[in-house]
N, C-alpha and C. Protein backbone atom coordinates (compact mmCIF):
# COMPACT_ATOMS: atom_id res chain seq x y z
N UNK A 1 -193.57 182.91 45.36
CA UNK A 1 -192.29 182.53 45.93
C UNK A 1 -191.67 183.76 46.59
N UNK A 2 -190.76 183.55 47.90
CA UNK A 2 -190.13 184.48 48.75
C UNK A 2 -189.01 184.82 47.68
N UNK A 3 -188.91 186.07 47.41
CA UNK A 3 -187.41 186.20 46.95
C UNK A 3 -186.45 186.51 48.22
N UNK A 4 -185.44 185.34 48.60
CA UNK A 4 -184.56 185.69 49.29
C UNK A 4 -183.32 187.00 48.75
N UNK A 5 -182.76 187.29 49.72
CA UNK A 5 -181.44 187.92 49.47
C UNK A 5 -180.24 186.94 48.96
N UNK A 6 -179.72 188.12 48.03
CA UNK A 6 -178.24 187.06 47.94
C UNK A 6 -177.45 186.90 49.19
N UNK A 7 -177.18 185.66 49.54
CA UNK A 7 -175.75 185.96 50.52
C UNK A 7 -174.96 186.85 50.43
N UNK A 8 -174.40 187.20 51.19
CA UNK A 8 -173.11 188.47 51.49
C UNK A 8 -172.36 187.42 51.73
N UNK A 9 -171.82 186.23 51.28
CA UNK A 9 -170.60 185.26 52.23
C UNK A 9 -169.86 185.10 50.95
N UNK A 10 -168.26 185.11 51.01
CA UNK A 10 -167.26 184.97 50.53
C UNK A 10 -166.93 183.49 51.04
N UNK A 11 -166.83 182.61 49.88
CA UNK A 11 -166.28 181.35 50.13
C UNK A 11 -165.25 181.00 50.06
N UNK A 12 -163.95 180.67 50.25
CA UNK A 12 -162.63 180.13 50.05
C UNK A 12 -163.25 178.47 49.82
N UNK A 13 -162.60 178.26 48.20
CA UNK A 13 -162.58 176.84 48.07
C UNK A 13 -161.20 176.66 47.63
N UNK A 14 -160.80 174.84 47.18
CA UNK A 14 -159.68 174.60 46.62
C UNK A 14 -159.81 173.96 45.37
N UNK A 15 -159.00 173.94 44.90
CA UNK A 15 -159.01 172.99 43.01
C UNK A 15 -160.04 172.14 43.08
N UNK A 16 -159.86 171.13 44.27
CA UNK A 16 -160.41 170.22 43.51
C UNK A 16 -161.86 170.35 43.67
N UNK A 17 -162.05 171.17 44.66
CA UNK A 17 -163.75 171.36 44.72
C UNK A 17 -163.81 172.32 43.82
N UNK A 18 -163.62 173.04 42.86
CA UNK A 18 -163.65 173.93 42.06
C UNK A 18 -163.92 173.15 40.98
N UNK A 19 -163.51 171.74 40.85
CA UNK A 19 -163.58 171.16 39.30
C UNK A 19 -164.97 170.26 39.46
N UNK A 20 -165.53 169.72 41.15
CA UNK A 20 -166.35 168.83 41.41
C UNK A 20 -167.78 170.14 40.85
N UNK A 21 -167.31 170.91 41.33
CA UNK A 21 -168.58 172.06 41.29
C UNK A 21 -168.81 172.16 39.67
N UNK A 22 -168.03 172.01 38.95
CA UNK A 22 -167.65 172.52 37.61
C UNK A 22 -168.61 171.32 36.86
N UNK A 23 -167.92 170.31 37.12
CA UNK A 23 -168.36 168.39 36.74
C UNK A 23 -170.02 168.76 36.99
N UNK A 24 -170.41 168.99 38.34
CA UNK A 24 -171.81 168.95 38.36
C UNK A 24 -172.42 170.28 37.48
N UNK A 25 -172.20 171.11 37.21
CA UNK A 25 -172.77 172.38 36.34
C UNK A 25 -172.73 171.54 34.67
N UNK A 26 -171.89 170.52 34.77
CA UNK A 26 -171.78 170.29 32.94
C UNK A 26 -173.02 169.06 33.10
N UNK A 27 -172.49 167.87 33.94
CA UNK A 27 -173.69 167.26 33.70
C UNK A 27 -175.44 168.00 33.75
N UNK A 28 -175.43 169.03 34.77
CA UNK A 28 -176.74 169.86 34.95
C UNK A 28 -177.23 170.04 33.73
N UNK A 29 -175.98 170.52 32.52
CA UNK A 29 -175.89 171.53 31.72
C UNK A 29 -176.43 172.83 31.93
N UNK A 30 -175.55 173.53 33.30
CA UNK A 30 -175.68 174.64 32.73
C UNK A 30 -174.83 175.54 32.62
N UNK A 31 -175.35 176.80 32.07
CA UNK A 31 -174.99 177.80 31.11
C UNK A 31 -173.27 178.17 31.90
N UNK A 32 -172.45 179.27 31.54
CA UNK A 32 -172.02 180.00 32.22
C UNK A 32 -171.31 179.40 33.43
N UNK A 33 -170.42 178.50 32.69
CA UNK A 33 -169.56 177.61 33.47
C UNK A 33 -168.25 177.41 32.73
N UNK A 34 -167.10 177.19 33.64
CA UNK A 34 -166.25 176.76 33.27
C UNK A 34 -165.79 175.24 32.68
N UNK A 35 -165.21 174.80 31.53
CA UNK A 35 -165.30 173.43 31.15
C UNK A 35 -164.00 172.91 32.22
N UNK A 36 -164.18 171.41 32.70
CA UNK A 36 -163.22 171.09 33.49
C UNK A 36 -162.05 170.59 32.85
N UNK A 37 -161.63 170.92 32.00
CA UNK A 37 -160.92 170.71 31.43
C UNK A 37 -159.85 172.19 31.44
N UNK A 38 -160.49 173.09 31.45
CA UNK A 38 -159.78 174.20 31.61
C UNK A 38 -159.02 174.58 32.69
N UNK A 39 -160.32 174.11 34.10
CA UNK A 39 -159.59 173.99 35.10
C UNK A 39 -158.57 173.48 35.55
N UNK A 40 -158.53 171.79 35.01
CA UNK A 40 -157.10 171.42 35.15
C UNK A 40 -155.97 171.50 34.47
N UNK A 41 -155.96 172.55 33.07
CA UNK A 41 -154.65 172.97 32.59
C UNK A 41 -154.84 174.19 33.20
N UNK A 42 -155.52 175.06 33.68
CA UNK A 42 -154.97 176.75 34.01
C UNK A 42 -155.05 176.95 36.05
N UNK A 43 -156.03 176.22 36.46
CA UNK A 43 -156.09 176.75 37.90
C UNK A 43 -154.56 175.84 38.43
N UNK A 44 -154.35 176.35 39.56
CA UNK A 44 -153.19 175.96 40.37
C UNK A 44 -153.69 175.09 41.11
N UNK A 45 -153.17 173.55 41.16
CA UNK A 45 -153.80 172.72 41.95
C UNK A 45 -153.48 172.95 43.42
N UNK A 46 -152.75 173.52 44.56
CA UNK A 46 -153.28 173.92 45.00
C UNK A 46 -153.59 175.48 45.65
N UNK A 47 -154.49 175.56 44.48
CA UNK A 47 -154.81 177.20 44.25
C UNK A 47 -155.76 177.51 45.36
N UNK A 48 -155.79 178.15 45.43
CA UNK A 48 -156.95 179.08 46.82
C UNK A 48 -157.79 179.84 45.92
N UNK A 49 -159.35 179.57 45.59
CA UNK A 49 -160.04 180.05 44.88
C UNK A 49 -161.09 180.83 45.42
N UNK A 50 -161.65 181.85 45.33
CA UNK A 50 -162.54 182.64 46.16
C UNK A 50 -164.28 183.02 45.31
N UNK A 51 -165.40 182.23 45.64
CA UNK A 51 -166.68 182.13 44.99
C UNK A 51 -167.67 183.29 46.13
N UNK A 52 -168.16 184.73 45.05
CA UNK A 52 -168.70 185.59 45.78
C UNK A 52 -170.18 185.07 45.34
N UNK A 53 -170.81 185.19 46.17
CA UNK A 53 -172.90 185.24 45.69
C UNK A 53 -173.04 186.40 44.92
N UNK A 54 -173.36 186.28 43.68
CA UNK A 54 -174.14 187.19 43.04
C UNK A 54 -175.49 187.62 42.19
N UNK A 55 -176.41 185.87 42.61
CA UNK A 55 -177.53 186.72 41.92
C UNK A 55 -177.98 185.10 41.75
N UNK A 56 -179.75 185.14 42.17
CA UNK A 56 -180.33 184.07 42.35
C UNK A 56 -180.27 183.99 40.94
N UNK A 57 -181.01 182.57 40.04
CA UNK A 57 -181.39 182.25 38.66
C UNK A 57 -182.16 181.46 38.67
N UNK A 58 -183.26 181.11 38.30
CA UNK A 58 -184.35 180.43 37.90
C UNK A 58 -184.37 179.83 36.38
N UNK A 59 -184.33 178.88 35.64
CA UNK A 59 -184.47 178.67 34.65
C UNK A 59 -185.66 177.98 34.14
N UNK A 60 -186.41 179.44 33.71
CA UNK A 60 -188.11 179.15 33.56
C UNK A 60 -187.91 178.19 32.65
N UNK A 61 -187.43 177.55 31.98
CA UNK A 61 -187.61 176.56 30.21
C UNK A 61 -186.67 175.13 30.99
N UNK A 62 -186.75 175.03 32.51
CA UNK A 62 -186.18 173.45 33.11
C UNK A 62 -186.67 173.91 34.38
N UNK A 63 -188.01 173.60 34.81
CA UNK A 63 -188.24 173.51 35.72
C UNK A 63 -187.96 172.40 37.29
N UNK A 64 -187.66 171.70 36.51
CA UNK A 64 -187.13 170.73 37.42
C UNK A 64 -186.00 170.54 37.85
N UNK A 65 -185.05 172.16 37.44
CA UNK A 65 -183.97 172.21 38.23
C UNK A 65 -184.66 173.93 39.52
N UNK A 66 -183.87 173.27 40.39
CA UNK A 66 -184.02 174.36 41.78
C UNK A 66 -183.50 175.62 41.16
N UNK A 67 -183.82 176.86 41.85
CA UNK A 67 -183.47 178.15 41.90
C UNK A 67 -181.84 177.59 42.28
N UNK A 68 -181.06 178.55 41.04
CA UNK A 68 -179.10 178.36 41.54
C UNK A 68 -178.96 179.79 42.43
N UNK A 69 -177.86 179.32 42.47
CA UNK A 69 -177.19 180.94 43.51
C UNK A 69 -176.22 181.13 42.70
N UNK A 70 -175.55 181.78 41.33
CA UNK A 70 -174.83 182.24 40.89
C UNK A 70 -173.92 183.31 41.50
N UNK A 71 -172.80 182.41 41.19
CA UNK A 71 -170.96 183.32 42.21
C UNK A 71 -170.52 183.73 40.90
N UNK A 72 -169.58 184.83 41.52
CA UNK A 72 -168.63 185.61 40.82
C UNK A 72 -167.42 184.52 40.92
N UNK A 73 -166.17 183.97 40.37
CA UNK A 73 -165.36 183.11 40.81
C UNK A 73 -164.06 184.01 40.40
N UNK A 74 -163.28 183.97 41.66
CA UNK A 74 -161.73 184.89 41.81
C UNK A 74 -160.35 183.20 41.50
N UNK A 75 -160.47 183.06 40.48
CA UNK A 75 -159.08 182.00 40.16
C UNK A 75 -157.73 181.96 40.34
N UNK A 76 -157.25 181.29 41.31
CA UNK A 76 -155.78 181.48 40.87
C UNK A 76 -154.92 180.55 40.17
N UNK A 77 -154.49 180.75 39.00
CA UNK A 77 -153.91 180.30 37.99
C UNK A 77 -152.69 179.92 38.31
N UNK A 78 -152.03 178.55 37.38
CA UNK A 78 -150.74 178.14 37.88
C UNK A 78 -149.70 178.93 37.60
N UNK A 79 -149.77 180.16 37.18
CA UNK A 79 -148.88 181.32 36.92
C UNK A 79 -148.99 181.89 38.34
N UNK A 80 -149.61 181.70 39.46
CA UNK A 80 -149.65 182.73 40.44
C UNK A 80 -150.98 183.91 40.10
N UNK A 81 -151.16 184.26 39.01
CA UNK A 81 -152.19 185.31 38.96
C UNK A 81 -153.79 184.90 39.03
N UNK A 82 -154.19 185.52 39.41
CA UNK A 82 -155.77 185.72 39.91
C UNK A 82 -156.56 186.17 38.64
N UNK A 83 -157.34 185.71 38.38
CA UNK A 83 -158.43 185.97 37.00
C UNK A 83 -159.87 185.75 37.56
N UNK A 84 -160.51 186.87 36.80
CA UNK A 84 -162.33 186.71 37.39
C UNK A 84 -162.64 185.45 36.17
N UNK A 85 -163.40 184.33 36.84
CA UNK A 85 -164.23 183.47 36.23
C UNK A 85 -165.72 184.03 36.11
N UNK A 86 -166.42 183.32 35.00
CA UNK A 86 -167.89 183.27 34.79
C UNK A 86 -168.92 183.43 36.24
């Protein structure tokens, strides 16, 4: 297999795609996710959320899920403040 590069792209998403992304990582089950439940008591609905590329993942023991692209996630909380996610 080619190992690609990580993207260099900074994403701007919003709440609610932040919780759809979230929904699909729990049904996936995987690791190193936020529960959506958290999201909708702490992110700002409509928060401006920022997902960096940081690092392909393979999960040799479920092969029948694709190589992920694991992000850094920049939150903004209904306080106004910004917190690094998983």
């Amino acid at each position: 297999m080619v190992d690609h590069p990580v993207p260099r792209e900074l994403k701007v998403i919003d709440t609610a795609l932040l919780l759809r992304l979230e929904e699909d990582a729990l049904v996936l089950q995987l690791n190193q996710r936020l529960p959506p439940s958290s999201i909708v008591a702490n992110a700002a609905p409509e928060g401006v959320h920022h997902m960096c590329p940081a690092l392909w993942n393979t999960l040799q023991h479920r092969p029948e899920l694709p190589r992920q692209l694991r992000c850094e996630l920049l939150i903004e909380l209904r306080s106004g403040e910004r917190v690094m996610g998983p």
